[in-house]
Protein backbone atom coordinates (compact mmCIF):
# COMPACT_ATOMS: atom_id res chain seq x y z
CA UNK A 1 0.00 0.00 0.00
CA UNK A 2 1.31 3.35 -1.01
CA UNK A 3 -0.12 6.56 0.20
CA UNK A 4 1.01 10.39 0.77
CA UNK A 5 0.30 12.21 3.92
CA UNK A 6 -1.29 15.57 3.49
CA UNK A 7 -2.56 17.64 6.50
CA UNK A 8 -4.14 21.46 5.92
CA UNK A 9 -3.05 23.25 8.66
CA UNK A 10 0.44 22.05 9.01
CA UNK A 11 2.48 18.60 10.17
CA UNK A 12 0.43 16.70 12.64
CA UNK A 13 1.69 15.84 15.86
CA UNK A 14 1.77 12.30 14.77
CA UNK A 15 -0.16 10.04 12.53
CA UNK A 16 -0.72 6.02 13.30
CA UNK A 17 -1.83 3.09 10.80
CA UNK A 18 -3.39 0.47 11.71
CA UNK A 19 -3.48 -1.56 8.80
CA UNK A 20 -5.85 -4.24 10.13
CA UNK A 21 -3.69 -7.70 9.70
CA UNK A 22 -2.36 -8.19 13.33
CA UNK A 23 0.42 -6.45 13.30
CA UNK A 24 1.00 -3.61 15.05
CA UNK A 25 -0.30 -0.28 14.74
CA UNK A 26 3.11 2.07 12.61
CA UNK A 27 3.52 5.07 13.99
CA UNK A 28 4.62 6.96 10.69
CA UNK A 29 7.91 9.52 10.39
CA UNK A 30 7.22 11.08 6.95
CA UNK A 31 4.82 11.79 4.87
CA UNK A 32 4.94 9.01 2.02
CA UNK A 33 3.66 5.52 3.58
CA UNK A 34 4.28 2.20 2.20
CA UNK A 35 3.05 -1.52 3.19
CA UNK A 36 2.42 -4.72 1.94
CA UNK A 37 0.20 -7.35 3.13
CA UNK A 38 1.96 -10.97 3.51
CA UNK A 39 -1.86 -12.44 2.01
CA UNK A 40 -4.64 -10.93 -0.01
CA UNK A 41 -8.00 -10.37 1.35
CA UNK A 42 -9.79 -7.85 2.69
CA UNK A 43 -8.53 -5.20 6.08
CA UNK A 44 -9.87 -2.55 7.56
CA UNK A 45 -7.04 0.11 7.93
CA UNK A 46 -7.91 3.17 10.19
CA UNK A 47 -5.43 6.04 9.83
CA UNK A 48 -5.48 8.49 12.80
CA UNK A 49 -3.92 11.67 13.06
CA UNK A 50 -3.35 13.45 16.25
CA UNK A 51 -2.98 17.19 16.71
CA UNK A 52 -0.60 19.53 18.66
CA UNK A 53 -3.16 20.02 20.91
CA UNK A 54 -3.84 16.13 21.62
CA UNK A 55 -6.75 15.73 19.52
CA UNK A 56 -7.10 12.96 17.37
CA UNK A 57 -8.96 12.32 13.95
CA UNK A 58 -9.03 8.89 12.99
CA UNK A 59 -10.33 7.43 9.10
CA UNK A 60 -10.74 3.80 9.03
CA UNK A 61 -12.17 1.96 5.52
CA UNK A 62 -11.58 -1.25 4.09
CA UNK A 63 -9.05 -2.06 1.74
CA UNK A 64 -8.49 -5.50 -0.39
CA UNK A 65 -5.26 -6.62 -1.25
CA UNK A 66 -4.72 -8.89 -4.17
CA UNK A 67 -1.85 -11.31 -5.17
CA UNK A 68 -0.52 -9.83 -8.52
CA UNK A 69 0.89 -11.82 -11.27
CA UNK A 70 4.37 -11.13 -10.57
CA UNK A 71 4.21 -12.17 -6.76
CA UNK A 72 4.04 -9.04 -5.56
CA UNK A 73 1.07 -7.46 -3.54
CA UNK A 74 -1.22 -4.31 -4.65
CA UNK A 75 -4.73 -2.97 -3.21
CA UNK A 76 -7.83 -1.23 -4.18
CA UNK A 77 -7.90 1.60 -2.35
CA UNK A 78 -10.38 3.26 -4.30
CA UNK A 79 -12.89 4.00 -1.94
CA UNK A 80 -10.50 5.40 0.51
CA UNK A 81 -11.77 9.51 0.93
């Protein structure tokens, strides 16, 4: 999974994944995000940004991850908003 980080009033306090397979949540340094799923099928990631001022936002939605012809992973993340 590939995805930029873009916040309107600035860089967030921090920003943590949860990208629904187990593992733990990534607390991301950056703003340009990558992942990939060890099987396909279908997560529900929730990315949650927290503030300056402690407050947190948090966008969860599922995503489905499909085994591509070369071995390697992608996802739909289409409906992400």
């Amino acid at each position: 999974m590939n995805f930029n980080i873009i916040t309107p009033c600035g860089s967030p306090a921090s920003v943590v994944i949860d990208y629904g397979d187990g593992s733990a949540p990534q607390v991301v340094t950056g703003s340009s995000v990558t992942y990939v799923y060890a099987t396909p099928g279908s997560y529900n990631v929730c990315v949650c940004i927290i503030d300056i001022m402690g407050d947190t936002t948090c966008v969860c939605d599922t995503v489905v991850a499909y085994r591509l012809t070369n071995g390697l992973e992608d996802i739909d993340i289409s409906s992400l908003q």
